[in-house]
N, C-alpha and C. Protein backbone atom coordinates (compact mmCIF):
# COMPACT_ATOMS: atom_id res chain seq x y z
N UNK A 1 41.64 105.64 33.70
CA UNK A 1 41.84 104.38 34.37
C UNK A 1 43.19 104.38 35.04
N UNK A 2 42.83 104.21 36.42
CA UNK A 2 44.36 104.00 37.07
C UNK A 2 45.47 102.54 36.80
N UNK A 3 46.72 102.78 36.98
CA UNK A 3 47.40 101.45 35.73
C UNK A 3 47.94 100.88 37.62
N UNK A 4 47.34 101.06 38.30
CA UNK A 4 47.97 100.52 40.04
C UNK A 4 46.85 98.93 39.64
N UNK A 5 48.04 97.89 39.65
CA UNK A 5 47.13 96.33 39.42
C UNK A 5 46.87 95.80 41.00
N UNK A 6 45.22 95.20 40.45
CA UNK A 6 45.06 94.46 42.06
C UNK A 6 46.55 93.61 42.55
N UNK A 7 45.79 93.17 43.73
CA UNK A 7 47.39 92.43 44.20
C UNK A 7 47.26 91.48 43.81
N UNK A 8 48.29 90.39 43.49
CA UNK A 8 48.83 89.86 42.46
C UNK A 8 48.03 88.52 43.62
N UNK A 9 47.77 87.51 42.08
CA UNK A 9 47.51 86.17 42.85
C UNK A 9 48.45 85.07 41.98
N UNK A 10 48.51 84.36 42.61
CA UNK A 10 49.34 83.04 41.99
C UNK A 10 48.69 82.71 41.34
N UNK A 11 49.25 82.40 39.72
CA UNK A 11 48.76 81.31 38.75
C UNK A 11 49.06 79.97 39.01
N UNK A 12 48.04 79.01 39.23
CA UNK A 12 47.56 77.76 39.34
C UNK A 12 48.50 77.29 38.28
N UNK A 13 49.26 75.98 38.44
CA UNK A 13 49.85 75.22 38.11
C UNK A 13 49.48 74.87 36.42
N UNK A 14 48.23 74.47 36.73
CA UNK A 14 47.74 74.28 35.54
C UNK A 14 47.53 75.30 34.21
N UNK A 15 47.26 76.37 34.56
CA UNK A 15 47.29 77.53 33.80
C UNK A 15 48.90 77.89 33.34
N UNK A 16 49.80 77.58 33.93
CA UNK A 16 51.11 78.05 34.22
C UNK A 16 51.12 77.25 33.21
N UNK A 17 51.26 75.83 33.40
CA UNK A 17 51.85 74.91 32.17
C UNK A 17 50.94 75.12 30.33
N UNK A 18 49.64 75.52 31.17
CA UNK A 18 48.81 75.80 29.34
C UNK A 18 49.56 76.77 29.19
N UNK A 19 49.95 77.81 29.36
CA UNK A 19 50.01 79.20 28.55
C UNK A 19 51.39 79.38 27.97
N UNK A 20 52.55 78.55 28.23
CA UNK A 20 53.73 78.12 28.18
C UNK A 20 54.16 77.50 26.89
N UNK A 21 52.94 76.55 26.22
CA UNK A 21 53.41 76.10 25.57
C UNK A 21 52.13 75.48 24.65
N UNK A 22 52.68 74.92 23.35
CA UNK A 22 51.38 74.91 22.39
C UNK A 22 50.60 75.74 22.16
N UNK A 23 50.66 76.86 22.39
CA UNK A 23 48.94 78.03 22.17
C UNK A 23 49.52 78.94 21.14
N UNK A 24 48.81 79.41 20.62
CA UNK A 24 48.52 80.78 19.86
C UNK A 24 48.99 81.74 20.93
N UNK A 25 49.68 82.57 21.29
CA UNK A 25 49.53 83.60 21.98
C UNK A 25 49.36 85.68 21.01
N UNK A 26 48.49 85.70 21.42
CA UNK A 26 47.76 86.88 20.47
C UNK A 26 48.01 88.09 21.73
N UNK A 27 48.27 89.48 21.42
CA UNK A 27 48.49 90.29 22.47
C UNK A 27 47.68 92.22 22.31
N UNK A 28 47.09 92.19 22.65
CA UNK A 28 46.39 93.46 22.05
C UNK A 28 46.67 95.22 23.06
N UNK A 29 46.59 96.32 22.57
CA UNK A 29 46.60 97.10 23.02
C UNK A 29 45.86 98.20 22.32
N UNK A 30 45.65 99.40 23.23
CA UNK A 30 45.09 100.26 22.24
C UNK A 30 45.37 102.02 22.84
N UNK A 31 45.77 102.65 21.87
CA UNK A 31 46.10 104.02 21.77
C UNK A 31 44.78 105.27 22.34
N UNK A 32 44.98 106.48 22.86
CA UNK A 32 44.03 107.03 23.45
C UNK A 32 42.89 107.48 22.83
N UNK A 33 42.95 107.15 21.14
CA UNK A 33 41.55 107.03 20.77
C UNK A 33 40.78 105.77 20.77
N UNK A 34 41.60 104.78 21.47
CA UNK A 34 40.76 103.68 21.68
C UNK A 34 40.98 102.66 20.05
N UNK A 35 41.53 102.61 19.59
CA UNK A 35 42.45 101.95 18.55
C UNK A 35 43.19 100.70 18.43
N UNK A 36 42.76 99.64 18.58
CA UNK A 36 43.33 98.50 18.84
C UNK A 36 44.69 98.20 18.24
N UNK A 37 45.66 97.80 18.60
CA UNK A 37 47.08 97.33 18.10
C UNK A 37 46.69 95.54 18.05
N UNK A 38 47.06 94.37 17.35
CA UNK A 38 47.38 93.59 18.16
C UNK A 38 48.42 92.78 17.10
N UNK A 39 49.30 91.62 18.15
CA UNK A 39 50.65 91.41 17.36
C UNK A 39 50.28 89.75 17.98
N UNK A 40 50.90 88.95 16.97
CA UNK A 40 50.82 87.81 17.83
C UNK A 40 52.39 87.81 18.50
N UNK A 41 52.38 87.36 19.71
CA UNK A 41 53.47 86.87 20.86
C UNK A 41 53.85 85.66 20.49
N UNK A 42 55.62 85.28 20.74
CA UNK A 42 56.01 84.53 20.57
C UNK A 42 56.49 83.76 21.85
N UNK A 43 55.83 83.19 22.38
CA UNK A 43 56.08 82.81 23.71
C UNK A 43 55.65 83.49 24.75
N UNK A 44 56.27 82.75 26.34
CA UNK A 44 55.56 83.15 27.34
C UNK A 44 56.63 82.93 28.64
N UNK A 45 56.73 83.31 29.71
CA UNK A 45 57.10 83.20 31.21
C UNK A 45 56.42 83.72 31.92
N UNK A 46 56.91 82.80 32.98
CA UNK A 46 56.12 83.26 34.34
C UNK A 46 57.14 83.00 35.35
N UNK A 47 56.54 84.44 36.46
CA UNK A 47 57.82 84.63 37.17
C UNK A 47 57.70 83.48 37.97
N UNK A 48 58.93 83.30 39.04
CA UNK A 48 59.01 81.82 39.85
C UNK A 48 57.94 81.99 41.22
N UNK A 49 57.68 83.46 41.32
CA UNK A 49 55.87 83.72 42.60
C UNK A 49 55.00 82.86 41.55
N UNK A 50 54.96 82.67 40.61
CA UNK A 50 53.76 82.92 39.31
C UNK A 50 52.44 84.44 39.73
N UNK A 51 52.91 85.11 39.67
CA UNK A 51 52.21 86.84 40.14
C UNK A 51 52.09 87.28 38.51
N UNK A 52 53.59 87.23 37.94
CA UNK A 52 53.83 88.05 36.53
C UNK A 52 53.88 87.13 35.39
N UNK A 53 53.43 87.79 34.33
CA UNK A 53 54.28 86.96 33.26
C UNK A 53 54.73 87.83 32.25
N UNK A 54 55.65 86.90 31.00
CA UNK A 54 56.37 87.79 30.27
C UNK A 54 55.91 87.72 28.93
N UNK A 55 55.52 88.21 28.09
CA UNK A 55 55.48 87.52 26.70
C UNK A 55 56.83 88.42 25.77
N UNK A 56 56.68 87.82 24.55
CA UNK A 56 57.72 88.15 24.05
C UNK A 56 57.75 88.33 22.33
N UNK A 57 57.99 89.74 22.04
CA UNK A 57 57.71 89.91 20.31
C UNK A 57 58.38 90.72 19.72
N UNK A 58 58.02 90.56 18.70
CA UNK A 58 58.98 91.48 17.35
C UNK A 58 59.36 93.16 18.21
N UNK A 59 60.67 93.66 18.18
CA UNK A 59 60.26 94.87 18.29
C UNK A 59 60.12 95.65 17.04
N UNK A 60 60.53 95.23 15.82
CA UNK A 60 60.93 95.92 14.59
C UNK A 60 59.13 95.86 14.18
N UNK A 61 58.26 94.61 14.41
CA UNK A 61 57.04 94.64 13.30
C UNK A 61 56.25 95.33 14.35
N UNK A 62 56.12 95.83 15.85
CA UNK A 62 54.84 95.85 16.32
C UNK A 62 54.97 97.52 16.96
N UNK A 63 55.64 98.21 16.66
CA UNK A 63 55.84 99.81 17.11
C UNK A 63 54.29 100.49 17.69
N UNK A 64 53.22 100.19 16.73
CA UNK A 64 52.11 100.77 17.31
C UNK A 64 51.46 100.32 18.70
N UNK A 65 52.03 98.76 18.78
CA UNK A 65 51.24 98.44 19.88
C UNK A 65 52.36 98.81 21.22
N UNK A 66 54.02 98.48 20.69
CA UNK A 66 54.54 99.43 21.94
C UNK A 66 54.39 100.75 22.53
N UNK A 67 54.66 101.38 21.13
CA UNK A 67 53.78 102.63 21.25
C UNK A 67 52.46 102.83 22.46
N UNK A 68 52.07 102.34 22.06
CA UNK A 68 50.35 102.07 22.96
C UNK A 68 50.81 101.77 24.35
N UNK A 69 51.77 100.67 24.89
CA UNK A 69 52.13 100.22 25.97
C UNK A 69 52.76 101.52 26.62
N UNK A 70 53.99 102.22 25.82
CA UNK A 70 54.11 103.01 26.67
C UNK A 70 53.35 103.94 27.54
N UNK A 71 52.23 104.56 26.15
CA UNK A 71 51.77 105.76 27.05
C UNK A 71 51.06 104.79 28.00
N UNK A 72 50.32 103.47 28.06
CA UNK A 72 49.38 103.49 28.86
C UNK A 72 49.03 101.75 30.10
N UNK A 73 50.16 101.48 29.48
CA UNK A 73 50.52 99.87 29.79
C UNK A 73 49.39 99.26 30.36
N UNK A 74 49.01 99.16 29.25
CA UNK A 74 46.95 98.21 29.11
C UNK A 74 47.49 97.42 28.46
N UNK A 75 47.20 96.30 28.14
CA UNK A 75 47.22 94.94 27.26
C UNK A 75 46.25 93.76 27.67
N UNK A 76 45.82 92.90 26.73
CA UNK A 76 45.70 91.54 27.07
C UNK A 76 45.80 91.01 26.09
N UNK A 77 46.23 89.96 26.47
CA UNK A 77 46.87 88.42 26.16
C UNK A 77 46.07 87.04 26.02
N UNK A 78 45.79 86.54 24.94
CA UNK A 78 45.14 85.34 24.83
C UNK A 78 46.14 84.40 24.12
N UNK A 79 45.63 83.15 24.90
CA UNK A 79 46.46 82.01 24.82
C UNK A 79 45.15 81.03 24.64
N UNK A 80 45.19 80.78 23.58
CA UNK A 80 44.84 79.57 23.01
C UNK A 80 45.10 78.35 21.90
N UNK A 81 44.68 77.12 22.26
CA UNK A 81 45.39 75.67 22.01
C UNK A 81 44.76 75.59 20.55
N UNK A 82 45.24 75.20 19.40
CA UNK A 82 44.68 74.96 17.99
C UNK A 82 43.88 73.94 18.28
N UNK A 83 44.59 72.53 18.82
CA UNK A 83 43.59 71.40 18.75
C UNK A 83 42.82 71.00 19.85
N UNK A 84 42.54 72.28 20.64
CA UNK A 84 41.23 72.00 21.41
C UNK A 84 40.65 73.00 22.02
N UNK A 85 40.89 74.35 21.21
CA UNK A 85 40.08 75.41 21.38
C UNK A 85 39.90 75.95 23.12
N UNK A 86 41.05 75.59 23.65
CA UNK A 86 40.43 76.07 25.02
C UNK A 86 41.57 77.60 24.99
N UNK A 87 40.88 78.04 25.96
CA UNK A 87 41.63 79.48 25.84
C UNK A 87 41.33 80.57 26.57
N UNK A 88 42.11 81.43 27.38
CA UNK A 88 42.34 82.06 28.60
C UNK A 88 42.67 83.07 27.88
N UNK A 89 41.90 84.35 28.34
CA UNK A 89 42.90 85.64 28.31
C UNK A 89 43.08 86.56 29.21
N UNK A 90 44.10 87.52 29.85
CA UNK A 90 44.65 87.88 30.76
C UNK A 90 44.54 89.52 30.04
N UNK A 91 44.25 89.95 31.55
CA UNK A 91 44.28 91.83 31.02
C UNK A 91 45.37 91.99 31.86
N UNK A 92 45.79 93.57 31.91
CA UNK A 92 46.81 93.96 33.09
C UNK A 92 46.76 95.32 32.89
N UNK A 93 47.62 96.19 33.55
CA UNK A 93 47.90 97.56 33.40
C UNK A 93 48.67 98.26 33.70
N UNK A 94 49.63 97.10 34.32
CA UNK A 94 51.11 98.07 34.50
C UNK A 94 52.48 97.31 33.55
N UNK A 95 51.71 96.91 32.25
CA UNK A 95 52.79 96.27 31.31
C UNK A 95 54.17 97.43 31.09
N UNK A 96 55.86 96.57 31.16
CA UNK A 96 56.44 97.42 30.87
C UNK A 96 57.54 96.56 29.89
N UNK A 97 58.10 97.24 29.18
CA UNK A 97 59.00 96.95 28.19
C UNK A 97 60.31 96.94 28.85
N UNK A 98 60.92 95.56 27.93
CA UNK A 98 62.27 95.36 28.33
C UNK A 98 63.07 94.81 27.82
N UNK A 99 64.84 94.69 27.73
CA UNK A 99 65.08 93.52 26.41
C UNK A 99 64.98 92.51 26.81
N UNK A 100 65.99 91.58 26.15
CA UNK A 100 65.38 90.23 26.88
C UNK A 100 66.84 90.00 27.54
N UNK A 101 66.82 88.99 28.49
CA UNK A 101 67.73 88.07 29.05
C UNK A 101 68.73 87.56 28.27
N UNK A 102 69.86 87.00 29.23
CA UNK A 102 70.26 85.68 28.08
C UNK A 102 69.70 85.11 28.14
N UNK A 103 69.20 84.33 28.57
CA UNK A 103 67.90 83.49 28.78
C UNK A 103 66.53 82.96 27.83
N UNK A 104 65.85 84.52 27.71
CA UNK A 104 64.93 84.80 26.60
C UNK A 104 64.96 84.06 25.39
N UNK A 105 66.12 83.87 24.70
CA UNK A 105 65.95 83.55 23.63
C UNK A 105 65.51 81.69 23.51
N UNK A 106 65.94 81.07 24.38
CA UNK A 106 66.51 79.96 24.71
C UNK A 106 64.63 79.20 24.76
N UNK A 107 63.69 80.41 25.83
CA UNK A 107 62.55 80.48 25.88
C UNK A 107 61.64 80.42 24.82
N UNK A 108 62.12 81.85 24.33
CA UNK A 108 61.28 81.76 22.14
C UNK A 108 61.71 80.76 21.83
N UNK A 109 62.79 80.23 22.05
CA UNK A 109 62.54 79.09 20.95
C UNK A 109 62.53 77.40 20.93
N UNK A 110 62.29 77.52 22.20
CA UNK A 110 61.32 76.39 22.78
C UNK A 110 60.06 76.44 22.64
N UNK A 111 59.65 77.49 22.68
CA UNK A 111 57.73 77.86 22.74
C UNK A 111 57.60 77.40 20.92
N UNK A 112 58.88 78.28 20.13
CA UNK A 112 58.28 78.34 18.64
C UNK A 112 58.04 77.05 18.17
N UNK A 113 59.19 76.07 18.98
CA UNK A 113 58.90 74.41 18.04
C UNK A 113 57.90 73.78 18.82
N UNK A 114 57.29 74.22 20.23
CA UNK A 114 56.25 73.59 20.78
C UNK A 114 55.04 74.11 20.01
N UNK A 115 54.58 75.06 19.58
CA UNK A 115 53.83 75.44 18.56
C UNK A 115 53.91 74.96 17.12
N UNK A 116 54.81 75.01 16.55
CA UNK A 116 54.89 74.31 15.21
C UNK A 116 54.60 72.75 15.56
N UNK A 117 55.04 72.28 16.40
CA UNK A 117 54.58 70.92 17.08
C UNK A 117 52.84 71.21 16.80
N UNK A 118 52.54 71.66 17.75
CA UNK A 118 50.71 71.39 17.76
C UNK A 118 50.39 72.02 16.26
N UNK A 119 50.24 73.19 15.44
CA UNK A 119 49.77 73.15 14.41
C UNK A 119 50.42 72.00 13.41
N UNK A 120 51.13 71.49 13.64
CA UNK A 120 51.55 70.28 12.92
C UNK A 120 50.53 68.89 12.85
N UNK A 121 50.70 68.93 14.29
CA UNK A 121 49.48 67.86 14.64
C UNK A 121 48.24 67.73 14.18
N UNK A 122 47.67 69.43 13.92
CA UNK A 122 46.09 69.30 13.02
C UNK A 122 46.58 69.45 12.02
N UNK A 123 47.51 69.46 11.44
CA UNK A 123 47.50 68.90 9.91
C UNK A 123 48.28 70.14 9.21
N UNK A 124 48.79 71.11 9.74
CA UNK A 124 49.20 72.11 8.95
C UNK A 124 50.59 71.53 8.27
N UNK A 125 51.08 71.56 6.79
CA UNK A 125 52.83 71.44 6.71
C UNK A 125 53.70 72.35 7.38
N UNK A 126 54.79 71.49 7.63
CA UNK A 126 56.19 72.37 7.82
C UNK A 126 56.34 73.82 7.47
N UNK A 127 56.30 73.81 5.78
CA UNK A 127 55.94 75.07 5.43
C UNK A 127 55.31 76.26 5.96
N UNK A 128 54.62 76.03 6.67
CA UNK A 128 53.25 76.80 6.75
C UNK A 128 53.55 77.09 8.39
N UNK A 129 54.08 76.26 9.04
CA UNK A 129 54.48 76.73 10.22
C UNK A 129 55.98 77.66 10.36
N UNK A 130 56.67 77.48 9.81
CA UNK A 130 58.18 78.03 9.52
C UNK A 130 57.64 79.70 9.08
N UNK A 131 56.29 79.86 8.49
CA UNK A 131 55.78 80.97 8.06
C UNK A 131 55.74 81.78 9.00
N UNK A 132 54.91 81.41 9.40
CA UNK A 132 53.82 82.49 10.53
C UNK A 132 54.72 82.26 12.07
N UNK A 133 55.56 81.86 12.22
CA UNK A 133 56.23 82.22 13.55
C UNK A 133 58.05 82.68 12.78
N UNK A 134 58.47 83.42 13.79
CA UNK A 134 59.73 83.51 12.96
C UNK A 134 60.78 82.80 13.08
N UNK A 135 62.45 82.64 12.63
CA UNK A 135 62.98 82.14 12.65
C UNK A 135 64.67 82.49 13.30
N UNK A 136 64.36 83.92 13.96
CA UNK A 136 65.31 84.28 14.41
C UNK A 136 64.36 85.54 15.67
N UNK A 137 65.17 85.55 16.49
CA UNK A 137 64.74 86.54 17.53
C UNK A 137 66.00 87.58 18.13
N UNK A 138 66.65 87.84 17.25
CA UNK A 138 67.12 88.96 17.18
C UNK A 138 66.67 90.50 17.33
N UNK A 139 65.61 90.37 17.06
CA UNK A 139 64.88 92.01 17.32
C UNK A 139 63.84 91.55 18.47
N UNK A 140 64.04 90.85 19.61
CA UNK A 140 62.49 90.82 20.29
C UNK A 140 62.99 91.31 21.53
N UNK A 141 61.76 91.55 22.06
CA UNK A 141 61.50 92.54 23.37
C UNK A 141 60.56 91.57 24.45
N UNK A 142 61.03 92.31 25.77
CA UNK A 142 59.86 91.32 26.33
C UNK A 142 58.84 92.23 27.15
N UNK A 143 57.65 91.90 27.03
CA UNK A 143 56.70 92.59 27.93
C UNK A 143 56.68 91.94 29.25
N UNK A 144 56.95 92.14 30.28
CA UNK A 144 56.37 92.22 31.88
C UNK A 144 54.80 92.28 32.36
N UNK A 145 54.38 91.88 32.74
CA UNK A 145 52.59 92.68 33.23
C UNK A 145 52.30 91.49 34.52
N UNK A 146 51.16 92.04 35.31
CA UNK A 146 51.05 91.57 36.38
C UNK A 146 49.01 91.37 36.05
N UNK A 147 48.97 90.16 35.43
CA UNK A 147 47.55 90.06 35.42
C UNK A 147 46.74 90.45 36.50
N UNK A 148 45.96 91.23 35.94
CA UNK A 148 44.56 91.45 37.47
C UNK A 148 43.30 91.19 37.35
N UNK A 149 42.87 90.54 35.36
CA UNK A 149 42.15 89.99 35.63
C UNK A 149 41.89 88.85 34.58
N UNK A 150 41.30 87.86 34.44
CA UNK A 150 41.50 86.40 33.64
C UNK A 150 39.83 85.88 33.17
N UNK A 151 39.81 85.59 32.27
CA UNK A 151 38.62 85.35 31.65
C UNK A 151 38.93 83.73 30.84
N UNK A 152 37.41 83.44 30.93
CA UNK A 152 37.57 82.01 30.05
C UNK A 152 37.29 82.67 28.71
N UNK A 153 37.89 82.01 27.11
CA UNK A 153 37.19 82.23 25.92
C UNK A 153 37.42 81.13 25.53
N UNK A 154 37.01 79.84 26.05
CA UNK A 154 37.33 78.61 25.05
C UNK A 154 35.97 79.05 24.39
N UNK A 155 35.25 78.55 23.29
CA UNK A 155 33.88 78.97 22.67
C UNK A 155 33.07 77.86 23.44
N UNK A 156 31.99 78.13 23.71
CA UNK A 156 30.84 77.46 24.32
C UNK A 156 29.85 78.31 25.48
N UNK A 157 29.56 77.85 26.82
CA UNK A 157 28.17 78.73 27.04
C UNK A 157 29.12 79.34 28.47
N UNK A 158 30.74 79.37 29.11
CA UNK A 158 31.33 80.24 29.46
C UNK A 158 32.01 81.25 28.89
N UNK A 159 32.12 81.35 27.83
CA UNK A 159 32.95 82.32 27.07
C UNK A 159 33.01 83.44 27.42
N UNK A 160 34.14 84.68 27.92
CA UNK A 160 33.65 85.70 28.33
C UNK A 160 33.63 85.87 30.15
N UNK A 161 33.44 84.44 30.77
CA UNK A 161 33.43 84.37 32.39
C UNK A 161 34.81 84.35 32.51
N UNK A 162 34.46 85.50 33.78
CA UNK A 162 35.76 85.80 34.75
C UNK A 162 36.23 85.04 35.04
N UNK A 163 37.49 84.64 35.31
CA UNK A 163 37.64 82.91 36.31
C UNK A 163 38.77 83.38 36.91
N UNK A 164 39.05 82.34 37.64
CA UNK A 164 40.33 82.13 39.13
C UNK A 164 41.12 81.55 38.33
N UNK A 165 42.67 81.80 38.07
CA UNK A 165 43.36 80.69 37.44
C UNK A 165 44.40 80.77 39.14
């Protein structure tokens, strides 16, 4: 598979603001036996074209799936909302690794309390959110990629359709 991405289209406003904030962001890759990696992402950007976006994760917990990026910079990315199941995921193929900004951090951790926000809302405790996202971003990295192609997976009878964001 060649990693040259179609030409880039603008993400729609609306997509821009879902994927930003409140969602799950989940990020997968896979090694040349076809081996899935996947890590959940702690946040998200999008460049100011909206063409690219960035996500952003552990570099210390997720080695296999960088690993994976290097040799072959395949990934996709799903972003989905806890309390209403809607949810987009994005492939690409010219993902590349990078540190982060000054900036970056400022990003994680706006996204982390907009997330502990929504699983809060369906009912999860404090506890339980302070868990599963982290509390320092000292070791994170950011991925780059230039989506080329976008799918619906909220669950119901599109799941799986290509779509225009």
């Amino acid at each position: 598979m060649e990693n040259t991405p179609t030409p880039a289209h603008r993400i729609d406003q609306d997509t821009a603001e879902f994927i930003q904030q409140f969602v799950s962001i989940n990020v997968a890759t896979r090694n040349r036996e076809n081996c899935p990696s996947v890590a959940r992402a702690t946040g998200c950007s999008i460049s100011p074209d909206r063409n690219r976006l960035t996500i952003y994760l552990s570099n210390m917990h997720n080695q296999a799936l960088l690993d994976n990026l290097r040799d072959n910079q395949q990934l996709a990315v799903v972003f989905s909302r806890p309390s209403t199941h809607r949810t987009i995921q994005f492939k690409g193929n010219d993902a590349q690794i990078r540190p982060l900004t000054p900036s970056d951090p400022l990003l994680i951790r706006a996204y982390i309390e907009s997330f502990q926000q929504e699983i809060r809302s369906i009912g999860f405790p404090q506890a339980f959110c302070e868990a599963i996202l982290p509390s320092e971003v000292n070791d994170f990295i950011a991925i780059d990629f230039t989506p080329d192609r976008a799918y619906s997976q909220t669950p119901g009878p599109n799941a799986g359709k290509k779509i225009d964001v």
